[in-house]
Protein backbone atom coordinates (compact mmCIF):
# COMPACT_ATOMS: atom_id res chain seq x y z
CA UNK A 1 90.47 113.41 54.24
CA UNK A 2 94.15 112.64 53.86
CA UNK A 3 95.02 114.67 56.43
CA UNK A 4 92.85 112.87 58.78
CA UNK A 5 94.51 109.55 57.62
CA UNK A 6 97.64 110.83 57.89
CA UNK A 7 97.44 112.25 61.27
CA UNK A 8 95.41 108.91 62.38
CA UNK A 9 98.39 106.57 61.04
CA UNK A 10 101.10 108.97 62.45
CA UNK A 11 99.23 108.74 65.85
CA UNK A 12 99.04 104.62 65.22
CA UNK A 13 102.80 104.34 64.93
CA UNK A 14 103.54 106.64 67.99
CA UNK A 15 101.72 104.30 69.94
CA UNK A 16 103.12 101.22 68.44
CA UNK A 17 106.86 102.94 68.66
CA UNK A 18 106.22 103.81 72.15
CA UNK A 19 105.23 100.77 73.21
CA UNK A 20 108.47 98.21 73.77
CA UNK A 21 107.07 94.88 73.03
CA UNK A 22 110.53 93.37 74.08
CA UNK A 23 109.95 94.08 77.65
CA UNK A 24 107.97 91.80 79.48
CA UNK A 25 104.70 93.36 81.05
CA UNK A 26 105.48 93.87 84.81
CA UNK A 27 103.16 92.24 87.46
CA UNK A 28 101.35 94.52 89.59
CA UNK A 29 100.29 92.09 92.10
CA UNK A 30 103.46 90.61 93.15
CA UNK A 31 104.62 92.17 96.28
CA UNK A 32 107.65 93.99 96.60
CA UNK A 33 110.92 92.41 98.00
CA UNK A 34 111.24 93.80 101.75
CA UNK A 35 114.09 95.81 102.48
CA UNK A 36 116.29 94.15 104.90
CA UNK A 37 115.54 97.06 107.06
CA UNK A 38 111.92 95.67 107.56
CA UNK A 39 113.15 92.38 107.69
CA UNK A 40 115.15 93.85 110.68
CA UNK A 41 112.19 95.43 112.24
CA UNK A 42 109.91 91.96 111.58
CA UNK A 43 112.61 89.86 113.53
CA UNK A 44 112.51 93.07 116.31
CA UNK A 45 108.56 92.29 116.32
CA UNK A 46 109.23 88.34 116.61
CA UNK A 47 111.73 88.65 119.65
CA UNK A 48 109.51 91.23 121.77
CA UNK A 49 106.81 88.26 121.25
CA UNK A 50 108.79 85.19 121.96
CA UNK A 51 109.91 87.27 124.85
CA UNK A 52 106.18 87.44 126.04
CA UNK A 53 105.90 84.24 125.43
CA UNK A 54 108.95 82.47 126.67
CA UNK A 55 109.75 80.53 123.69
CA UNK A 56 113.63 80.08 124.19
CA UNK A 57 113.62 78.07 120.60
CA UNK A 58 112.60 81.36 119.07
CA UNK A 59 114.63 83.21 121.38
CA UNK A 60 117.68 81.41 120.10
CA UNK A 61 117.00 81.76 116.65
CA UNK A 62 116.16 85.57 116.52
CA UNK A 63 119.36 86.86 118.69
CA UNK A 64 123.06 86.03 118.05
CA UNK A 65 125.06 83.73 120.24
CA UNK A 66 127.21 86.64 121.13
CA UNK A 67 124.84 89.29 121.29
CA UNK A 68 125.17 92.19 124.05
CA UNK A 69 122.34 93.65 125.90
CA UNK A 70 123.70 97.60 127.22
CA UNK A 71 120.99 97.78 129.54
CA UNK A 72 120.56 94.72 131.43
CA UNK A 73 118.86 94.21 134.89
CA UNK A 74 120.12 96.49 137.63
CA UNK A 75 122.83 98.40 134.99
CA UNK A 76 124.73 95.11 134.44
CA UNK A 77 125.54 94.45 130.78
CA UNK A 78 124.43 91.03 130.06
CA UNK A 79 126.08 88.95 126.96
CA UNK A 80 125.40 85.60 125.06
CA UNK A 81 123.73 82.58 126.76
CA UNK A 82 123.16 84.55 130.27
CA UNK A 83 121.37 87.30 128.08
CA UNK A 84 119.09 84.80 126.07
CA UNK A 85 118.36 83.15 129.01
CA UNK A 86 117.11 86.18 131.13
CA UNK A 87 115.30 87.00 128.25
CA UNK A 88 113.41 83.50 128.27
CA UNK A 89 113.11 83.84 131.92
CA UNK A 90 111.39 87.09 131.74
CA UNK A 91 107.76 85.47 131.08
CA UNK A 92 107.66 83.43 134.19
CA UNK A 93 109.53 86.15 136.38
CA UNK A 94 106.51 88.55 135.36
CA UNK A 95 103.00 87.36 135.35
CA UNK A 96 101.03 88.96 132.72
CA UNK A 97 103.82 90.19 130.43
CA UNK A 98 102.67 92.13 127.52
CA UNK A 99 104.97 93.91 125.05
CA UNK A 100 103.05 96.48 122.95
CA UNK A 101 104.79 98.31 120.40
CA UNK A 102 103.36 101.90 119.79
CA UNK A 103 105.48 102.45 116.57
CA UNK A 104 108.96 101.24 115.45
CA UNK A 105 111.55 102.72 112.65
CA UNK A 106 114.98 101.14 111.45
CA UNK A 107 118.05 102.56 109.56
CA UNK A 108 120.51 100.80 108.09
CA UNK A 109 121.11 97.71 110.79
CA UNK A 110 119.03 99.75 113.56
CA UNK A 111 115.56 99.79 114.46
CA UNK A 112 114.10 101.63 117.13
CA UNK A 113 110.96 100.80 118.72
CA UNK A 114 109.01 102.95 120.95
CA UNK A 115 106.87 100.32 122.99
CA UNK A 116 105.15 99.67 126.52
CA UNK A 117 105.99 96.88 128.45
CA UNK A 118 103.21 95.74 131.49
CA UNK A 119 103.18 93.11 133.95
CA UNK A 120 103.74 92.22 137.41
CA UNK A 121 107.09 91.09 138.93
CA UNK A 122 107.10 87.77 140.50
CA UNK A 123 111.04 88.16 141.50
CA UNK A 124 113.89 90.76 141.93
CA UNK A 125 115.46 89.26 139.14
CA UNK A 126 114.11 92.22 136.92
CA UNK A 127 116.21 94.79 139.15
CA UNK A 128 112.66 95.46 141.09
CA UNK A 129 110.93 94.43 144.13
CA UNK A 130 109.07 91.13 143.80
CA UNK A 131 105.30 92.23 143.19
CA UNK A 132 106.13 95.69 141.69
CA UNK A 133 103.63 96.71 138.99
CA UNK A 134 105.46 97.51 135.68
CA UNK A 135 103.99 99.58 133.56
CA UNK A 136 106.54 101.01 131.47
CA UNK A 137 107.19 103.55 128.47
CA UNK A 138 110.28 103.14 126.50
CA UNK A 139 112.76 103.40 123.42
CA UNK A 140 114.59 100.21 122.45
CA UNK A 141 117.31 100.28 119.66
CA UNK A 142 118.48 96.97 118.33
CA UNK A 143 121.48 96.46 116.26
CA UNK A 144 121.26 93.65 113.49
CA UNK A 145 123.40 91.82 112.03
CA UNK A 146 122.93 88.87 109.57
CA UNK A 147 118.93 89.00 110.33
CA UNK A 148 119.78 88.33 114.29
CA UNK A 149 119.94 90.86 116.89
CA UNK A 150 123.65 91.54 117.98
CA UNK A 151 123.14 94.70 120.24
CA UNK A 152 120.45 96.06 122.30
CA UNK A 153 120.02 99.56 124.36
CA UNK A 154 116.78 100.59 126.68
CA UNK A 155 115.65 104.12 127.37
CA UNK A 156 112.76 104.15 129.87
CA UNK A 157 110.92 107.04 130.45
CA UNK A 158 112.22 108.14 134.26
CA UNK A 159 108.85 109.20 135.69
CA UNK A 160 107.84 105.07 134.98
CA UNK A 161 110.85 104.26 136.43
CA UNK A 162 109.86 106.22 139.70
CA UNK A 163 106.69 104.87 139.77
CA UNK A 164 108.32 101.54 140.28
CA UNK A 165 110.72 102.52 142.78
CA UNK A 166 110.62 100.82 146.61
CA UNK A 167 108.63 103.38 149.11
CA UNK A 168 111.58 104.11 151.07
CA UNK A 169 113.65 104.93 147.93
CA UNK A 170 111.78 108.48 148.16
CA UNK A 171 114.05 109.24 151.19
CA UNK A 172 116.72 109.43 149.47
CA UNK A 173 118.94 112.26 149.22
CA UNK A 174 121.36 113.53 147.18
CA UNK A 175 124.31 115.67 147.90
């Protein structure tokens, strides 16, 4: 029997010892602090909507005032207040815009976002046709800086790209 007491009281103070009543418990159900990598990717998310909506307030908010877009309209880089306001322009120069994200991933001050962008040009302004259908694939990487986007590059898939091309533009040749 004393072995059982002993063994039950040496058990007892294992548990007590192991057990740091100086620490405070922590709380499981506060959330975690976001990274500012999905902060990044959050204010990605808000631009690509108050792009499809054409909220220029928002616009100005989420992007820097010096920000440079690599892949502007028609392969002019566009910087600063001409950039934000193509970018606010872009909901009434294409009726129906939709932005859909298919997945997105950041590093560091990047995030990269593989999305779809639809709609139907109203102008040339976009570097098409006026009434070209646009139903595009691509790979957008945004640099941030300071929670605002700073930099921006396009990839579009070249088979969309095609699609989208002027009839005659099939005529070409190349030498």
């Amino acid at each position: 029997m004393k072995k059982f007491f002993c063994l039950t009281g040496i058990c007892i103070y294992c548990l007590i010892s192991c057990t740091d009543s100086t620490k405070p418990a922590t709380d499981t159900t506060a959330a975690p602090e976001q990274s500012q990598a999905e902060k990044n990717k959050d204010v990605n998310r808000a631009i690509m909507k108050a792009i499809e909506a054409g909220d220029s307030a928002a616009i100005d908010t989420l992007i820097a005032a010096d920000a440079i877009d690599h892949s502007g309209p028609n392969e002019i880089e566009m910087k600063g207040d001409s950039l934000k306001k193509m970018l606010s322009h872009m909901h009434s120069d294409v009726s129906d815009l939709k932005m859909d994200i298919k997945e997105s991933a950041a590093e560091g001050d990047y995030v990269f976002t593989l999305s779809t962008m639809t709609g139907t040009t109203k102008t040339a302004d976009m570097g098409m046709p006026a009434n070209t259908k646009m139903d595009m694939t691509g790979v957008d990487v945004v640099k941030f800086k300071d929670g605002k986007a700073v930099e921006h590059w396009s990839y579009m898939d070249p088979k969309d790209m095609m699609k989208m091309m002027p009839p005659d533009a099939s005529k070409m040749r190349y030498h």
